[in-house]
Protein backbone atom coordinates (compact mmCIF):
# COMPACT_ATOMS: atom_id res chain seq x y z
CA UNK A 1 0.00 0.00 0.00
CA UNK A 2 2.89 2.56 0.12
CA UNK A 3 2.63 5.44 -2.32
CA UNK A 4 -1.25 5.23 -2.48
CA UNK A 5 -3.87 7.69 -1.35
CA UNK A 6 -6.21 6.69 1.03
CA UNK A 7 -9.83 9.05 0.36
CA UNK A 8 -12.45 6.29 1.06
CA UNK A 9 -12.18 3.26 2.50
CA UNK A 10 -13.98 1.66 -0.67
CA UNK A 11 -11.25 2.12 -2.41
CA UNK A 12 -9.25 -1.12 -1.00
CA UNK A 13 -9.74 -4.43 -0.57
CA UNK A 14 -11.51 -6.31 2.07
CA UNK A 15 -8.14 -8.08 2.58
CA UNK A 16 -6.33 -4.53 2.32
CA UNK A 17 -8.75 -3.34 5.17
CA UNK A 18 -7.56 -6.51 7.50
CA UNK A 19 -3.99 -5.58 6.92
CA UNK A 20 -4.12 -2.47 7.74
CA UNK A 21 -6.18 -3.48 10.94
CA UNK A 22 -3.87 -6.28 11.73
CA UNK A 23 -0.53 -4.07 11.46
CA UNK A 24 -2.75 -1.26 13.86
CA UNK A 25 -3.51 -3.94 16.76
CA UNK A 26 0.33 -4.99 16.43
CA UNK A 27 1.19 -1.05 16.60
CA UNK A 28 -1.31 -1.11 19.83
CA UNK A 29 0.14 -4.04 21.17
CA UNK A 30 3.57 -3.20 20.96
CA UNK A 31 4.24 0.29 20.58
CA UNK A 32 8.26 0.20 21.43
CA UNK A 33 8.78 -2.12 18.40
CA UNK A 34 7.47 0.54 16.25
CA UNK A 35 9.07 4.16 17.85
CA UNK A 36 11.32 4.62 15.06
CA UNK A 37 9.22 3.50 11.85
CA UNK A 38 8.99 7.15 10.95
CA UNK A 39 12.79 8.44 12.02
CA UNK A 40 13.50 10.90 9.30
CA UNK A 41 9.98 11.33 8.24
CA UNK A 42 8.36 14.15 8.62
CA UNK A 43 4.37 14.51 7.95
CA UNK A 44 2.29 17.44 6.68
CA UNK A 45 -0.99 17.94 7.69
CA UNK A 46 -3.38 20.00 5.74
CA UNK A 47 -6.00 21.45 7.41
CA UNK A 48 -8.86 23.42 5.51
CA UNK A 49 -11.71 23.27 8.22
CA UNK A 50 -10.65 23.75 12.40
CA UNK A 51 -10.33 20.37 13.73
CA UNK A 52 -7.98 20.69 16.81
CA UNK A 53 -8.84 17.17 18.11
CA UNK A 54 -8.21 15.25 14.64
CA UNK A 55 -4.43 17.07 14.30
CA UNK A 56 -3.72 16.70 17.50
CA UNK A 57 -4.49 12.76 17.30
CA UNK A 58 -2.27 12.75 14.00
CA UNK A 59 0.54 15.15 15.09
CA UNK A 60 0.70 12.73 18.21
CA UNK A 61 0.91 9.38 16.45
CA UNK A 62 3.65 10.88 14.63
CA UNK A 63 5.28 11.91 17.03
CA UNK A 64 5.23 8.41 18.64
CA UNK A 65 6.25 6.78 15.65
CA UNK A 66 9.55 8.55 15.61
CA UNK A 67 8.88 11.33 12.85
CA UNK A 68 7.98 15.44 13.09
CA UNK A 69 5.06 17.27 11.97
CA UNK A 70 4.22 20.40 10.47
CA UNK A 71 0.94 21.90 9.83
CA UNK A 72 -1.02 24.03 7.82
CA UNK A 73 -4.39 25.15 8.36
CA UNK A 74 -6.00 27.84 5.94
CA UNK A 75 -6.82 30.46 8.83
CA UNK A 76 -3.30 30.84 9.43
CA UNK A 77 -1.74 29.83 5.81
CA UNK A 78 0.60 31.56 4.12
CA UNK A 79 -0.99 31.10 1.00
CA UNK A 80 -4.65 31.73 1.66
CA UNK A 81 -5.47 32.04 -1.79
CA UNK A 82 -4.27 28.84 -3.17
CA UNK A 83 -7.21 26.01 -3.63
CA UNK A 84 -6.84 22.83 -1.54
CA UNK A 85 -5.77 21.11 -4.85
CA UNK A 86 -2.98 23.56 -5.34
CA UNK A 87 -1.83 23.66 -1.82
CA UNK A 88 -1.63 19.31 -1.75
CA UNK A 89 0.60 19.32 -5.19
CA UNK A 90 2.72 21.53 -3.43
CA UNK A 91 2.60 19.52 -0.25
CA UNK A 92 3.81 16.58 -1.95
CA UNK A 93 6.84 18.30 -3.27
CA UNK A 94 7.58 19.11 0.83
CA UNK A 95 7.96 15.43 2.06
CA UNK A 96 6.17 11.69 1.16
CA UNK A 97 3.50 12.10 4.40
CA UNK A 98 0.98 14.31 4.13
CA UNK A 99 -2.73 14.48 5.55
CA UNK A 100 -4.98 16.27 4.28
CA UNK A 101 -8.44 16.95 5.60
CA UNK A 102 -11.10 19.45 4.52
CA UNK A 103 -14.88 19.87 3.06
């Protein structure tokens, strides 16, 4: 699954789904055996609507993974007048991670 973009959950498999479920619960079970997947990683997170709780959760996971975050969210952007479409091709130019979240 590396290098795909995940928008709806019909868009993989059922046996995708389990994976991804199964390599969570191992995550959960043993969280030391995974505090440096991301070393050297660092993930963007796009923002267009306020949603303190849901970057938080993501900045945090990160964070526990071994990798940095840095954020974006469009009352505080830079570039307020680029379109969400514009800002993510940029974002993908910045590093490999990126969330992006808006309406």
């Amino acid at each position: 699954m590396l290098n795909k973009n995940l928008i709806d959950l019909e868009a993989l498999s059922v046996t995708q789904i389990d994976k991804l479920i199964r390599k969570a619960r191992k995550i959960m079970q043993s969280p030391a055996d995974y505090r440096h997947a991301c070393d050297g990683k660092i993930l963007a997170t796009l923002f267009y609507e306020p949603s303190t709780r849901t970057q938080m959760s993501f900045q945090t996971a990160m964070l526990k993974l071994g990798g940095r975050t840095i954020g974006f969210d469009k009352s505080s952007a830079a570039m307020p007048t680029l379109s969400p479409c514009g800002t993510r091709s940029r974002a993908r130019r910045w590093r490999p991670l990126s969330i992006h979240r808006c309406r």
